[in-house]
Protein backbone atom coordinates (compact mmCIF):
# COMPACT_ATOMS: atom_id res chain seq x y z
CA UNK A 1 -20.10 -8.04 -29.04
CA UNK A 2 -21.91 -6.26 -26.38
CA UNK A 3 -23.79 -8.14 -23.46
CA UNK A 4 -27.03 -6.42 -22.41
CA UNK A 5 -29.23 -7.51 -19.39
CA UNK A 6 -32.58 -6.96 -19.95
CA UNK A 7 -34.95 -6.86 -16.84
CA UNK A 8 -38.57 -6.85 -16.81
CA UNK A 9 -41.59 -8.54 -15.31
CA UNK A 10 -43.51 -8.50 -18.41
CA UNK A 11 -42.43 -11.86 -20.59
CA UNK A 12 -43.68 -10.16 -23.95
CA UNK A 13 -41.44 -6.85 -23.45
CA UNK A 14 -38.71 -9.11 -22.53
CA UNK A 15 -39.10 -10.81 -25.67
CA UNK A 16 -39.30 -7.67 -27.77
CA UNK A 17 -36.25 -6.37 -26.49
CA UNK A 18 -34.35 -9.45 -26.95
CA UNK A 19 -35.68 -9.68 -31.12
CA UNK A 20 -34.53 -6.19 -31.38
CA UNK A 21 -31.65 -6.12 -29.61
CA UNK A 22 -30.31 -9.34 -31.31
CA UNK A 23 -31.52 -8.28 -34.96
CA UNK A 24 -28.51 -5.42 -33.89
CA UNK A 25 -25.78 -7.87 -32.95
CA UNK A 26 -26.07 -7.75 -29.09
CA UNK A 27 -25.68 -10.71 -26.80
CA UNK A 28 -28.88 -10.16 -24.63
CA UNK A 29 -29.37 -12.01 -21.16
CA UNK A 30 -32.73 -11.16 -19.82
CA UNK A 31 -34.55 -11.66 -16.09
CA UNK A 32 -38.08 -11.54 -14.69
CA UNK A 33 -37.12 -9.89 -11.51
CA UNK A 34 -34.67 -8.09 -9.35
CA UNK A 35 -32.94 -10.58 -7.51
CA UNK A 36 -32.45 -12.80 -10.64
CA UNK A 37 -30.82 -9.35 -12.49
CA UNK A 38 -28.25 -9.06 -9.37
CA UNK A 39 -27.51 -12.54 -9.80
CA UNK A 40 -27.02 -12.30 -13.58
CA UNK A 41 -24.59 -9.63 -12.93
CA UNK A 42 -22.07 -11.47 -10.80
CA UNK A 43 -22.08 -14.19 -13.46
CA UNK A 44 -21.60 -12.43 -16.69
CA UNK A 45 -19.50 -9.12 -17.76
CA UNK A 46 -22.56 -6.82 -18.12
CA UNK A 47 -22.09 -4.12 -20.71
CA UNK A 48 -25.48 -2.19 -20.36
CA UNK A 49 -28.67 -3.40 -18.20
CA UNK A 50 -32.01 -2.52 -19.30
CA UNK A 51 -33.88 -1.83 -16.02
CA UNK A 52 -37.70 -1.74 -15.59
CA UNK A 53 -39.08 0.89 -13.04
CA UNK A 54 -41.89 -1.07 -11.76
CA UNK A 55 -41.36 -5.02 -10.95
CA UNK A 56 -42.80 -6.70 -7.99
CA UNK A 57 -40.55 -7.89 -5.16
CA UNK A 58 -37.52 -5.81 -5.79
CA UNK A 59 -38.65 -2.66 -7.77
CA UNK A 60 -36.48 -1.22 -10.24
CA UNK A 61 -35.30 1.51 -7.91
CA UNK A 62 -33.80 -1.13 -5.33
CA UNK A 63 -32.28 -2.92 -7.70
CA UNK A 64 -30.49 -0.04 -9.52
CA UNK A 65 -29.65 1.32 -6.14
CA UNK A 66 -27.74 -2.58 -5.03
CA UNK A 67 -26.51 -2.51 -8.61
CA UNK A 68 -24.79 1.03 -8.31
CA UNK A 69 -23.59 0.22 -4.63
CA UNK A 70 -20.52 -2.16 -5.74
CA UNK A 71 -17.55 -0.97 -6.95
CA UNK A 72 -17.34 -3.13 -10.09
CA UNK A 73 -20.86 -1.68 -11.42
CA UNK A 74 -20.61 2.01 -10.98
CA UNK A 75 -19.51 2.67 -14.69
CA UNK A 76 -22.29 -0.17 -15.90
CA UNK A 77 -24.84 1.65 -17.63
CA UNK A 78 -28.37 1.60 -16.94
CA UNK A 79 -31.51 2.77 -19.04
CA UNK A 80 -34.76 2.50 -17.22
CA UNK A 81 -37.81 1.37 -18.55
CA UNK A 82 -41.38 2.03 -17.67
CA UNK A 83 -44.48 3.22 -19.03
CA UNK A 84 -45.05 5.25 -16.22
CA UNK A 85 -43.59 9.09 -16.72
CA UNK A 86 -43.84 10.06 -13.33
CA UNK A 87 -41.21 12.64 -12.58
CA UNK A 88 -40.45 12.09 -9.17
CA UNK A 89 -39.37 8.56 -10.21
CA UNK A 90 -37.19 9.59 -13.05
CA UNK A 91 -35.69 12.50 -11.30
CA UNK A 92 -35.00 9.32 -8.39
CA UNK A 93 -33.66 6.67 -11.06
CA UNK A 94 -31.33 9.29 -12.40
CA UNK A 95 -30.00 10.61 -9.31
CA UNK A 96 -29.22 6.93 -8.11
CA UNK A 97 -27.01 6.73 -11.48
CA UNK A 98 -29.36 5.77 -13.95
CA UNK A 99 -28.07 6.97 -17.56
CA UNK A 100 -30.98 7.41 -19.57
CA UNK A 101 -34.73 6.98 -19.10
CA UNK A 102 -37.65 5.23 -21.69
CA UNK A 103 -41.02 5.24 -21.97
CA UNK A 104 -42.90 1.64 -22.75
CA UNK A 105 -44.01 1.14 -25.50
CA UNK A 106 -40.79 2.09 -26.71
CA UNK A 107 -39.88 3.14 -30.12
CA UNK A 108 -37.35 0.47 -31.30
CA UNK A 109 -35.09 3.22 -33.22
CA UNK A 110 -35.29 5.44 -30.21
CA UNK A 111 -33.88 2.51 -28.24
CA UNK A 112 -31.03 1.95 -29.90
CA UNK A 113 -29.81 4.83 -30.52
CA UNK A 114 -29.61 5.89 -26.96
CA UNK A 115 -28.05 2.31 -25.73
CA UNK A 116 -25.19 2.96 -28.58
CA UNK A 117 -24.63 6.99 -27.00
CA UNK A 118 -24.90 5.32 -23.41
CA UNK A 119 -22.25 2.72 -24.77
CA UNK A 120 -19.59 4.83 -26.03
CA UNK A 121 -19.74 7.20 -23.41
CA UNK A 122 -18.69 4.29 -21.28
CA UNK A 123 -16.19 3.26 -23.70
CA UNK A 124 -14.76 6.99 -23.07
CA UNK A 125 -15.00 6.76 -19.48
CA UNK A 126 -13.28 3.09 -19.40
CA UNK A 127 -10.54 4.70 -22.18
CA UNK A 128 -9.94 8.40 -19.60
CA UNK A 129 -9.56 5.78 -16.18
CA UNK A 130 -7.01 4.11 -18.19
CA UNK A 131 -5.36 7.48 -19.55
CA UNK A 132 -5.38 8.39 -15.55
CA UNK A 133 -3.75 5.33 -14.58
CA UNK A 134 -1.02 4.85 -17.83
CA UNK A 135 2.39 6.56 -18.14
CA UNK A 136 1.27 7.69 -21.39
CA UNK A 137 4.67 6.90 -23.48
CA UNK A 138 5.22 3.46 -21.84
CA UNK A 139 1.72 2.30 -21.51
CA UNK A 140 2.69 0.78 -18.22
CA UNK A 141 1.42 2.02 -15.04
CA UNK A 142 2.21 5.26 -13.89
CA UNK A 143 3.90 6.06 -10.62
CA UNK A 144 0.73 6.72 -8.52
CA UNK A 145 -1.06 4.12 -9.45
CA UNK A 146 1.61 1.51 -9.17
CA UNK A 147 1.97 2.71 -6.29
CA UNK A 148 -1.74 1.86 -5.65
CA UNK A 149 -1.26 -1.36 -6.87
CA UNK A 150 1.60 -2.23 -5.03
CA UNK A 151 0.27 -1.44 -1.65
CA UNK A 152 -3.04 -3.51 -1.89
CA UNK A 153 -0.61 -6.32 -3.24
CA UNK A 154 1.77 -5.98 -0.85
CA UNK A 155 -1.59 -6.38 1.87
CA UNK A 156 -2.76 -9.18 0.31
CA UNK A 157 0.68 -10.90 0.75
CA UNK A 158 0.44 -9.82 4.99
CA UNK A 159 -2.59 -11.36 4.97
CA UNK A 160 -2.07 -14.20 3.48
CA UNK A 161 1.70 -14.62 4.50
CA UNK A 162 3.46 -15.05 1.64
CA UNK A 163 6.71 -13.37 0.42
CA UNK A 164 6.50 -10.33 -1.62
CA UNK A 165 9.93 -8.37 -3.89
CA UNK A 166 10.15 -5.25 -4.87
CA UNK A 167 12.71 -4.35 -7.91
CA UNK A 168 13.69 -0.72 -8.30
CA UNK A 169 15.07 -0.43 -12.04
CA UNK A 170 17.35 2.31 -14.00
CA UNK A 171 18.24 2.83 -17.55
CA UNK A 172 22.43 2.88 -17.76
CA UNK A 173 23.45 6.08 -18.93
CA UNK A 174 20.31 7.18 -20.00
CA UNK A 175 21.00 10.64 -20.59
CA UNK A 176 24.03 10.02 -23.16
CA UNK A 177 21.27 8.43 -25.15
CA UNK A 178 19.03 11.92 -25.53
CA UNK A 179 22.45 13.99 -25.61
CA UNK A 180 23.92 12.15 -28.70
CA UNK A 181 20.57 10.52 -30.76
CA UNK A 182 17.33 13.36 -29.27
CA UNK A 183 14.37 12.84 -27.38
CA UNK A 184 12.72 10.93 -30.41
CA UNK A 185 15.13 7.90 -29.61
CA UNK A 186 15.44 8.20 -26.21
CA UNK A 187 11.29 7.58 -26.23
CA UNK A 188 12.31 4.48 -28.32
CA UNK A 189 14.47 2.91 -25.92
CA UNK A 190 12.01 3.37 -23.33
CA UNK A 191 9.14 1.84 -25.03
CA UNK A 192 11.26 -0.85 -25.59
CA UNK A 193 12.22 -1.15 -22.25
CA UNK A 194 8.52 -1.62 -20.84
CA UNK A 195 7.73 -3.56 -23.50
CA UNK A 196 10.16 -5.60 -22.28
CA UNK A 197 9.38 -5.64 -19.04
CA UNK A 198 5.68 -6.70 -19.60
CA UNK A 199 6.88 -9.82 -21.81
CA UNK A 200 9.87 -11.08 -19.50
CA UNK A 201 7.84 -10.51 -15.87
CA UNK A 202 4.70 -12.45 -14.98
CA UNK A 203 0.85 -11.20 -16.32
CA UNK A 204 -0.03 -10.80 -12.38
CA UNK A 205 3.77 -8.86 -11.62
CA UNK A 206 2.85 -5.62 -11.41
CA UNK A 207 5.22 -2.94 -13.33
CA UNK A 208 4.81 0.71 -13.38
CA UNK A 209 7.02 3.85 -14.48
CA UNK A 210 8.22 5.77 -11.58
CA UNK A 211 10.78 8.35 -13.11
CA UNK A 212 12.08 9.30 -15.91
CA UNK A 213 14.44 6.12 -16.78
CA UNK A 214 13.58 4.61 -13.61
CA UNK A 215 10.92 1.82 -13.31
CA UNK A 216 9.71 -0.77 -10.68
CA UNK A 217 8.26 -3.94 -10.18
CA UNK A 218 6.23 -5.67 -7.70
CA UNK A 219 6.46 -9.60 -7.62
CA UNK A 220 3.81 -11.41 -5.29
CA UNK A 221 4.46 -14.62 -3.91
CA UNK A 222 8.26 -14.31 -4.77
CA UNK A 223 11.09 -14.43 -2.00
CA UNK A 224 14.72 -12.82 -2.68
CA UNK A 225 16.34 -15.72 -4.56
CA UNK A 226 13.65 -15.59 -7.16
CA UNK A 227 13.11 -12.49 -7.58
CA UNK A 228 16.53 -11.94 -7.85
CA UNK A 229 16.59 -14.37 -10.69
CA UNK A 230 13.79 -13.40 -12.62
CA UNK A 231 15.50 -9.77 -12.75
CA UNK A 232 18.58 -11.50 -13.77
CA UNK A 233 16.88 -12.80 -16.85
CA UNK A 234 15.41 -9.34 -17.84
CA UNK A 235 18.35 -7.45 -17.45
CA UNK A 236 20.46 -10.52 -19.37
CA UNK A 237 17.19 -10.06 -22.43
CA UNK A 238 17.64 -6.27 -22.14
CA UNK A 239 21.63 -6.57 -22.42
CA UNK A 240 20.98 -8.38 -25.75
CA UNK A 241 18.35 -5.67 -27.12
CA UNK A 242 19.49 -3.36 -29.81
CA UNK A 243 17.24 -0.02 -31.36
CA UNK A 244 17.96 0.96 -34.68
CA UNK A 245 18.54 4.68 -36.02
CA UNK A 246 19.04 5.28 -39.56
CA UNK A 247 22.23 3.24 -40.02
CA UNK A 248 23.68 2.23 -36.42
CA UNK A 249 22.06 0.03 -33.96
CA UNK A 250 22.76 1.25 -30.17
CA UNK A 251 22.41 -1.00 -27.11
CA UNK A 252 21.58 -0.15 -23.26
CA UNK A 253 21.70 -1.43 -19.99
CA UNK A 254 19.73 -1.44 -16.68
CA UNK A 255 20.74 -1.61 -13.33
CA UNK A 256 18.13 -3.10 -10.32
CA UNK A 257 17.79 -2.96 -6.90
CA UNK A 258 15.99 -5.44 -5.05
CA UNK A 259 14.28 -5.57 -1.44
CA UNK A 260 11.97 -8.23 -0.33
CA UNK A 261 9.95 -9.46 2.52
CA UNK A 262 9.68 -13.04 4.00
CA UNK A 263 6.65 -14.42 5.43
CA UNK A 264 8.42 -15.59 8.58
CA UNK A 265 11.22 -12.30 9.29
CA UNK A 266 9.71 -8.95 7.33
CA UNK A 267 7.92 -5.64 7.80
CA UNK A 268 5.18 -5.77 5.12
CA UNK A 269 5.92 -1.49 4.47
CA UNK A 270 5.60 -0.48 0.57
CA UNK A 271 7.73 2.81 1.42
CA UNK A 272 10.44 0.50 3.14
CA UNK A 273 10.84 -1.75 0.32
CA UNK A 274 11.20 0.63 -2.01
CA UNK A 275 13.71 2.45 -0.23
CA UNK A 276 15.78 -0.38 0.27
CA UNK A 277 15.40 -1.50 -2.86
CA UNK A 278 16.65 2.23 -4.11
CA UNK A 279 19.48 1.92 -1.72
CA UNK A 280 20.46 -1.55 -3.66
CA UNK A 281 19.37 0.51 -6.60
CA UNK A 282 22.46 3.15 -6.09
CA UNK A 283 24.83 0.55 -5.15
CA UNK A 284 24.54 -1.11 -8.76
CA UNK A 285 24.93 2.62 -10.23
CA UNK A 286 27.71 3.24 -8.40
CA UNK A 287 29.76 0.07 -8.73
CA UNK A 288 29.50 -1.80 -12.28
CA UNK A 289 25.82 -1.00 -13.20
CA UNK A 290 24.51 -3.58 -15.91
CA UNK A 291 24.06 -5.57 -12.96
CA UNK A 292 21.33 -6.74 -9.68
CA UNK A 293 21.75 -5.53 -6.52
CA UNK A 294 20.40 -7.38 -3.47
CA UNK A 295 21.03 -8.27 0.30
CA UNK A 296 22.21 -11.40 -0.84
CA UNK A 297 25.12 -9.97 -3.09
CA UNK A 298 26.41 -6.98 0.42
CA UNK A 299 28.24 -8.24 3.39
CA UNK A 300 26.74 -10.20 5.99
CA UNK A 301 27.03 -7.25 8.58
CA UNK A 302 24.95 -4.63 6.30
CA UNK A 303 22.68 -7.80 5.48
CA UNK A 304 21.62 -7.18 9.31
CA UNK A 305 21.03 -3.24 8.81
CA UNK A 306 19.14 -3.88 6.20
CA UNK A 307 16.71 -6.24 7.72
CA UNK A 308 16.43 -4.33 11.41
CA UNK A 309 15.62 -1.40 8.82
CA UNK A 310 12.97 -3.19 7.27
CA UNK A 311 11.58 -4.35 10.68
CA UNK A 312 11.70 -1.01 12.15
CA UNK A 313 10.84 1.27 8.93
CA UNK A 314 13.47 3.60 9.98
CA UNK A 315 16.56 4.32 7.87
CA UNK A 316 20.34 4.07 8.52
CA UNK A 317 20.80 6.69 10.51
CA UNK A 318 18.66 5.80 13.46
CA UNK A 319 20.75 2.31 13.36
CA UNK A 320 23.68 4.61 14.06
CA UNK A 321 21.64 5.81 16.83
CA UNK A 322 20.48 9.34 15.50
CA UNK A 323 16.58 9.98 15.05
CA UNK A 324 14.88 9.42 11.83
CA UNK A 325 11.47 9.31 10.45
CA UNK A 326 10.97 8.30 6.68
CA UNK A 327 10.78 11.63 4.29
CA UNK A 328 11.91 13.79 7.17
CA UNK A 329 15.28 15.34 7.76
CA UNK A 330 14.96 14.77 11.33
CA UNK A 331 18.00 17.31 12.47
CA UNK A 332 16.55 20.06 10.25
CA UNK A 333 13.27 19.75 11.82
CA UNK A 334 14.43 19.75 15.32
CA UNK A 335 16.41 23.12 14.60
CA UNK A 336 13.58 24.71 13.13
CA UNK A 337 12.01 24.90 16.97
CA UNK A 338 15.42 25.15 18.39
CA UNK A 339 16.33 21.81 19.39
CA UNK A 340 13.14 21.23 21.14
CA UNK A 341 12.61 17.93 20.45
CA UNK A 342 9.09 17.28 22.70
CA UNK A 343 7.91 20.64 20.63
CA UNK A 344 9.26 18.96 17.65
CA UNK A 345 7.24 15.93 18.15
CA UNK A 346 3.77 17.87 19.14
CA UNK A 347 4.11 19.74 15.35
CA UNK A 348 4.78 16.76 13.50
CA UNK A 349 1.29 15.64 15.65
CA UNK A 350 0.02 18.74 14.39
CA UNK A 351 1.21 17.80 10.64
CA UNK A 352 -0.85 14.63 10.36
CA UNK A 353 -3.77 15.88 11.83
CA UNK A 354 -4.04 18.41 9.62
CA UNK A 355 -2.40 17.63 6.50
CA UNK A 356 -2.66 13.34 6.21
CA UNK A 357 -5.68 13.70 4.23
CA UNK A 358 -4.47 16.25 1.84
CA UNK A 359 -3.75 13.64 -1.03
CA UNK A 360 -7.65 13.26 -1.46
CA UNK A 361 -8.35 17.34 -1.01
CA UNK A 362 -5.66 18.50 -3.74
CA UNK A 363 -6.71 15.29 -6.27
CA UNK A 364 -10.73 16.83 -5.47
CA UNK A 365 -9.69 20.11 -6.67
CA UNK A 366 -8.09 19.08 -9.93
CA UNK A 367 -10.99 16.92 -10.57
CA UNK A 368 -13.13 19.90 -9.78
CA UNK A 369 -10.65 22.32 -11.64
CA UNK A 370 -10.82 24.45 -8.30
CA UNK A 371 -8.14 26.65 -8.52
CA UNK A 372 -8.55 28.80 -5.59
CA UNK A 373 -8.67 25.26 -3.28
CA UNK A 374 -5.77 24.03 -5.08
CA UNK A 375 -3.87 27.59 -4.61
CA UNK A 376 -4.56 27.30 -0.67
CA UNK A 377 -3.96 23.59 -0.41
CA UNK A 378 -0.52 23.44 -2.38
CA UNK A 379 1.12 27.06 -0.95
CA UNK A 380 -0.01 25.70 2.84
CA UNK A 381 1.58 22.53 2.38
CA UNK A 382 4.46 23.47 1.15
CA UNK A 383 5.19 25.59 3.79
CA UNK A 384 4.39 22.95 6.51
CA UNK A 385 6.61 20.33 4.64
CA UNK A 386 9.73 22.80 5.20
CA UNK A 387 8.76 23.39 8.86
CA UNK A 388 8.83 19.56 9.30
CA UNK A 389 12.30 18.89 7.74
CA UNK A 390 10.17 17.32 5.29
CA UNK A 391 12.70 18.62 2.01
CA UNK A 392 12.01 16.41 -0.65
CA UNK A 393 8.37 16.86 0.02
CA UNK A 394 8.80 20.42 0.11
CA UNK A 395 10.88 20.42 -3.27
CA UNK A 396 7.55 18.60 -5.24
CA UNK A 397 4.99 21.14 -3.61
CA UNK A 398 7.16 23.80 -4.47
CA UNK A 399 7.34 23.12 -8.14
CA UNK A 400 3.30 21.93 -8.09
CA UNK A 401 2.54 25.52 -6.55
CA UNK A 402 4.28 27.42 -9.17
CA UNK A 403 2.51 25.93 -12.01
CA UNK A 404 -0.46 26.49 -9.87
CA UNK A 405 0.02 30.29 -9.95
CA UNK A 406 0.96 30.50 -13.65
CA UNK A 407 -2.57 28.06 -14.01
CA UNK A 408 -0.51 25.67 -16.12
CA UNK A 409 -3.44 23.02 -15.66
CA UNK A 410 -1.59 20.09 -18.06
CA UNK A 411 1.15 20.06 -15.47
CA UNK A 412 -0.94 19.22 -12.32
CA UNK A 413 -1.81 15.92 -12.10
CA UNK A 414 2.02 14.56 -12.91
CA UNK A 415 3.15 17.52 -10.18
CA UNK A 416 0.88 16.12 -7.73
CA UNK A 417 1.41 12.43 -8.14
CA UNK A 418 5.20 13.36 -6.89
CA UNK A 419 3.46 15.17 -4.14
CA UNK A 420 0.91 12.43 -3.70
CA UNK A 421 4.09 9.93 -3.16
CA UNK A 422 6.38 11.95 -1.03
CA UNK A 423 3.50 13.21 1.20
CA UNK A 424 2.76 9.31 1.66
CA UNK A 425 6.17 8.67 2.74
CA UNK A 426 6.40 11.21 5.16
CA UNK A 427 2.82 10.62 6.85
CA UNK A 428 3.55 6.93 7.13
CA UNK A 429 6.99 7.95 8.77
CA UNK A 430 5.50 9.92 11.14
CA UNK A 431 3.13 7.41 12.10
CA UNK A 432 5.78 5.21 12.78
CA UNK A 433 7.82 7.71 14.60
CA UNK A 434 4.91 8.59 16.68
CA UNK A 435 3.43 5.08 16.91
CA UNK A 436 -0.37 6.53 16.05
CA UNK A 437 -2.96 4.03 15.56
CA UNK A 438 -5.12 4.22 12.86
């Protein structure tokens, strides 16, 4: 059932619009004023507000334009009501994000047919913010926003000082599975797999796709030991699963990683946990897989790499006393200006001030379907990434500026969130490499 706030100094409209909108099966809420509507709206999960133009104290303007200032209400949406048809004031409402405009007295049937188009257009909007955010086969989240997710977690935990894990995890021989049984079982096993993952982790655990076979998992308020166990316990539930085909049942595997920050010893970095939790990641791949990888279970020695890595947000190179920034191959780099490393260090100054924001410009021109932005944005980037040393980030804009060129449009928002990441990485490297304040 859909809540509707109504709003309106006049008691008798207020009690029209509450007969009608009942006799349809809405819950209605109403309020005499402004202040009270605002007030309403932090207490109740407002579907649709019915906004009068004209109310004393706070006028209907004000209020819309408080209402469409936070976050949490931009998608509400709001018909105004007056029986004034003054243009000016309609042309305001709507450009302060008004949906829809009625004159009073309104015509019931009129009413309510334009609340039920304003409500299912946010029903699509709610449903294409999910599709945006969604891995589409798993239904989990996809890599950029986990990503997302993870990082304002990850804060949170700084803030409040609290341990935080990150789990890197990896289908076992995933690609025997679509060689021998096809793509059509292969899906299977991954759906399965996330399922999984979303019953055996915790509601507030935040899970996301980030590969093909390769998922993560962010665990707040969870230090090493437990994290370590809980992962134990999915991959010991996933050993046990079986997916049927026509008349054989085949079982998999997954392999983890783990890195994880304490409240009194760690770097609170997303891009360094997940790289050390990668690193554990290819350790379980390369020894037994079907097993969890940690600091705990690696000598005591590489223990203390790992953590001065984590501390520093630098990789194991620069423990071995070479240079290193995150994303970058630091020796190709350097011989791209011919060992000059101050000259080195001015371009990758160069790099960020130009090209740290280019996350937000590239995702603007897909939302704008801009092609000639995108074209410029993509091809200059990639070029700059290879100057830098910067190869993996080089290798995504590479294959997001050829399916710019041939216009393959489906292709560029999963191109670009592999862009989106990388470019991430290596900004936040260089940041720490150059120690700029932000």
């Amino acid at each position: 059932m859909n809540k509707i706030l109504a709003v309106d100094d006049a008691q008798d409209t207020l009690l029209l619009l509450e007969f009608d909108l009942q006799a349809e099966g809405y819950d209605v809420i109403t309020a005499k004023d402004g202040e009270t509507a605002l007030v309403l709206l932090e207490q109740h999960d407002i579907d649709l507000v019915l906004l009068d133009l004209y109310m004393p104290g706070l006028s209907g303007l004000d209020t819309l334009k408080k209402l469409k200032s936070q976050s949490k209400h931009l998608n509400t949406p709001v018909i105004m009501l007056s029986a004034s048809d003054d243009e000016n004031q309609i042309v305001s409402a709507l450009e302060l994000g008004a949906n829809d405009y009625i004159t009073k007295p309104y015509i019931p049937k009129v009413l309510l047919a334009r609340l039920k188009t304003s409500l299912r257009l946010l029903e699509k909007t709610l449903k294409l913010e999910s599709l945006a955010k969604t891995d589409f086969l798993t239904n989990v989240n996809n890599k950029r926003n986990f990503e997302n997710l993870a990082i304002a977690s990850i804060k949170q935990m700084c803030r409040t000082n609290n341990n935080v894990t990150i789990a890197m995890l990896d289908i076992d021989y995933f690609k025997s599975v679509n060689d021998n049984y096809g793509h059509d079982v292969g899906n299977e096993v991954l759906k399965l797999f996330a399922s999984t993952m979303k019953k055996e982790f915790r509601q507030y655990d935040i899970i996301g796709r980030v590969g093909g076979e390769e998922f993560a998992v962010c665990m707040p308020n969870t230090n090493l030991k437990e994290g370590f166990n809980a992962c134990e316990r999915f991959r010991k539930v996933i050993e046990s699963l079986e997916v049927a085909i026509s008349h054989e049942k085949i079982s998999f595997t997954v392999s983890i990683g783990l890195a994880s920050v304490c409240h009194n010893e760690g770097h609170y970095d997303f891009n360094s946990l997940m790289k050390v939790a990668d690193k554990f990641l290819y350790q379980a791949k390369e020894t037994s897989r079907n097993c969890t990888r940690s600091y705990d279970e690696i000598h005591n020695q590489e223990h203390d790499v790992v953590q001065t890595f984590l501390a520093n947000n630098i990789d194991q190179d620069t423990l071995n006393g070479e240079s290193a920034i995150d994303g970058i191959d630091f020796e190709i780099g350097v011989n791209n200006v011919l060992g000059d490393e101050a000259l080195f260090k001015d371009i990758l100054q160069m790099f960020f001030d130009d090209h740290s924001n280019d996350s937000d410009k590239i995702q603007q021109a897909i939302a704008e379907h801009d092609q000639a932005s995108m074209k410029h944005l993509v091809h200059t980037l990639k070029g700059v990434a290879c100057s830098v040393g910067a190869m993996q980030l080089f290798d995504n804009a590479k294959k997001l500026d050829a399916a710019v060129n041939e216009e393959q449009v489906g292709k560029y928002q999963s191109l670009f969130d592999d862009v989106s990441f990388e470019l991430n990485r290596v900004i936040n490297g260089i940041i720490g490499y150059l120690k700029i304040t932000q």
